[in-house]
C-alpha atoms as a PDB file:
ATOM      1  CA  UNK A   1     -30.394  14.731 -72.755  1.00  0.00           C
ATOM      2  CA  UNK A   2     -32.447  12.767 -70.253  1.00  0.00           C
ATOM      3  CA  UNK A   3     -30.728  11.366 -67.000  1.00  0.00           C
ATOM      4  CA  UNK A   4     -31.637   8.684 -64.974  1.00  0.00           C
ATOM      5  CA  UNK A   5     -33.544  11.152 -62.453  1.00  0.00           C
ATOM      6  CA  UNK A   6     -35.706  12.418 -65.047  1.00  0.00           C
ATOM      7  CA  UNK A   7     -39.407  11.570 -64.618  1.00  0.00           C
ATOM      8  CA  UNK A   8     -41.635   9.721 -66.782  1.00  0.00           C
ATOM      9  CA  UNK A   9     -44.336  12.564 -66.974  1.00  0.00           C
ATOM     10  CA  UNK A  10     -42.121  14.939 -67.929  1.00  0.00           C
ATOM     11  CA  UNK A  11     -40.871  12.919 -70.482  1.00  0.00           C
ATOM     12  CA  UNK A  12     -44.166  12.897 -72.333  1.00  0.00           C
ATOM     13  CA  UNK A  13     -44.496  16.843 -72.101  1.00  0.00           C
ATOM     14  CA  UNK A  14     -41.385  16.876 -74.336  1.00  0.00           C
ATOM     15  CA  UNK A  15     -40.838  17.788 -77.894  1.00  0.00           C
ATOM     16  CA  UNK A  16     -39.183  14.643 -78.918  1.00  0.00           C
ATOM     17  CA  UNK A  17     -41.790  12.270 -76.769  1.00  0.00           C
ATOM     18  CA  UNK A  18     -43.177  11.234 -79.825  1.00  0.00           C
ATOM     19  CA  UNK A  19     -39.984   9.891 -81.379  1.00  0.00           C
ATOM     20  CA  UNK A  20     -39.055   8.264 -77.584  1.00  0.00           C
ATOM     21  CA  UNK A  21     -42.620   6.784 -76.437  1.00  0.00           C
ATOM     22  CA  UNK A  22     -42.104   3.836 -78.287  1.00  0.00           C
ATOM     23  CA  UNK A  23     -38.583   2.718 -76.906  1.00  0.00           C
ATOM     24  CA  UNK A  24     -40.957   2.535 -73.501  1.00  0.00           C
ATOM     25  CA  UNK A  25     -43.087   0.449 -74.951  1.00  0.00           C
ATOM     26  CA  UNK A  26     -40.529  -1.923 -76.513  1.00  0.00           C
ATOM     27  CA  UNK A  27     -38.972  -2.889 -73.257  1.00  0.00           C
ATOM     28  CA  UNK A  28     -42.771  -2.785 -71.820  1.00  0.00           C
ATOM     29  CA  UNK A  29     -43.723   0.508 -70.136  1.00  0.00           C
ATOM     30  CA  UNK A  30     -46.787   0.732 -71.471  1.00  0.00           C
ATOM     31  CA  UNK A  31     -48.854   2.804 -69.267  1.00  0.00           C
ATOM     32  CA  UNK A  32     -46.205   5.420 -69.196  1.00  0.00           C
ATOM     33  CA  UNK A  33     -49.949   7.966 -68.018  1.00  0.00           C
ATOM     34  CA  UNK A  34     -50.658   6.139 -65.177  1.00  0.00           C
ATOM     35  CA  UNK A  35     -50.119   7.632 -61.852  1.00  0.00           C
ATOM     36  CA  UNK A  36     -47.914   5.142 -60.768  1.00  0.00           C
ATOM     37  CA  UNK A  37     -45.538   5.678 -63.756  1.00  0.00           C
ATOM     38  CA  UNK A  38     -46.107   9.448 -64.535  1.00  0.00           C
ATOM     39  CA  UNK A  39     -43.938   9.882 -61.069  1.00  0.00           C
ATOM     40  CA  UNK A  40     -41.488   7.305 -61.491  1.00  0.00           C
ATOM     41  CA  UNK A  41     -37.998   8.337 -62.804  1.00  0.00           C
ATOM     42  CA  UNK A  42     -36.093   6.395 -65.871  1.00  0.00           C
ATOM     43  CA  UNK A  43     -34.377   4.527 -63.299  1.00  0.00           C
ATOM     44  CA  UNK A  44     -37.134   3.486 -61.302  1.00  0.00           C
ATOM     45  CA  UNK A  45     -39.264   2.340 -64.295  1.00  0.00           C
ATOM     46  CA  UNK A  46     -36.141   0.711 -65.699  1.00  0.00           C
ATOM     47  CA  UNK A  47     -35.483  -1.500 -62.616  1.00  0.00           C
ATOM     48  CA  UNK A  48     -39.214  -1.997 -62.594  1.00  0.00           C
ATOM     49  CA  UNK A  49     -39.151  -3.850 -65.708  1.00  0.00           C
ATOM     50  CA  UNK A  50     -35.810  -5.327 -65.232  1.00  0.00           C
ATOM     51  CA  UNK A  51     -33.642  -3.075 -67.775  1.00  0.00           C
ATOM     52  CA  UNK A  52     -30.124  -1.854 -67.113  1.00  0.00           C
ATOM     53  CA  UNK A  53     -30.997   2.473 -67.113  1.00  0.00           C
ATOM     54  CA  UNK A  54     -27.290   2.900 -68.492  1.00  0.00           C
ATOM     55  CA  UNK A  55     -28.293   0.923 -71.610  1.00  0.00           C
ATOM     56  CA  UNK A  56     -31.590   2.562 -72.024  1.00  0.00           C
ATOM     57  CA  UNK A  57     -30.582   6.307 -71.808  1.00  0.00           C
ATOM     58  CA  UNK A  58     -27.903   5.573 -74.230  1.00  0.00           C
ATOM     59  CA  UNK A  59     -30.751   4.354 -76.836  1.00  0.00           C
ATOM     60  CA  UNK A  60     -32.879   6.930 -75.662  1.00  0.00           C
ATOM     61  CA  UNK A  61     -30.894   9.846 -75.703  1.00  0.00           C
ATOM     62  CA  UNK A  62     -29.431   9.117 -79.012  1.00  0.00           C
ATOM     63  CA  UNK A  63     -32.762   9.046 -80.358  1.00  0.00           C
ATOM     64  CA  UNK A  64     -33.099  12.815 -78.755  1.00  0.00           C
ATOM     65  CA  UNK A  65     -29.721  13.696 -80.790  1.00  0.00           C
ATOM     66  CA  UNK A  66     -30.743  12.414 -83.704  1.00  0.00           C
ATOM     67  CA  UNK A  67     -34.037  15.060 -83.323  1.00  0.00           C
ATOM     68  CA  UNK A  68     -32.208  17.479 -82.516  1.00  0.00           C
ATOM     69  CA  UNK A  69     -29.626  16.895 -85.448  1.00  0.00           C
END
């Protein structure tokens, strides 16, 4: 499961980043292999973009349990 300390470039090194990408991109992280974003955390890049990081690791990481299922 991710937290909100995890960072953004590990994220994409993942398995499951595939599956996850596109909840970035739906709340409009779209240059999640920048340098700016590649060391951001979730909750960084969430309060970036104005999105509560509780709400979005919910979505996220029941995405990742649904993989993993």
């Amino acid at each position: 499961m991710l937290t909100k300390d995890t960072v953004i470039a590990d994220i994409l090194d993942m398995d499951y980043a595939p599956e996850i990408i596109p909840l970035f991109k739906a709340i409009g992280m779209h240059c999640l292999g920048c340098a700016a974003a590649s060391n951001e955390t979730i909750e960084e890049a969430c309060m970036v973009h104005g999105v509560d990081p509780d709400e979005f690791l919910d979505a996220v990481n029941a995405v990742i349990a649904e993989v993993n299922a």
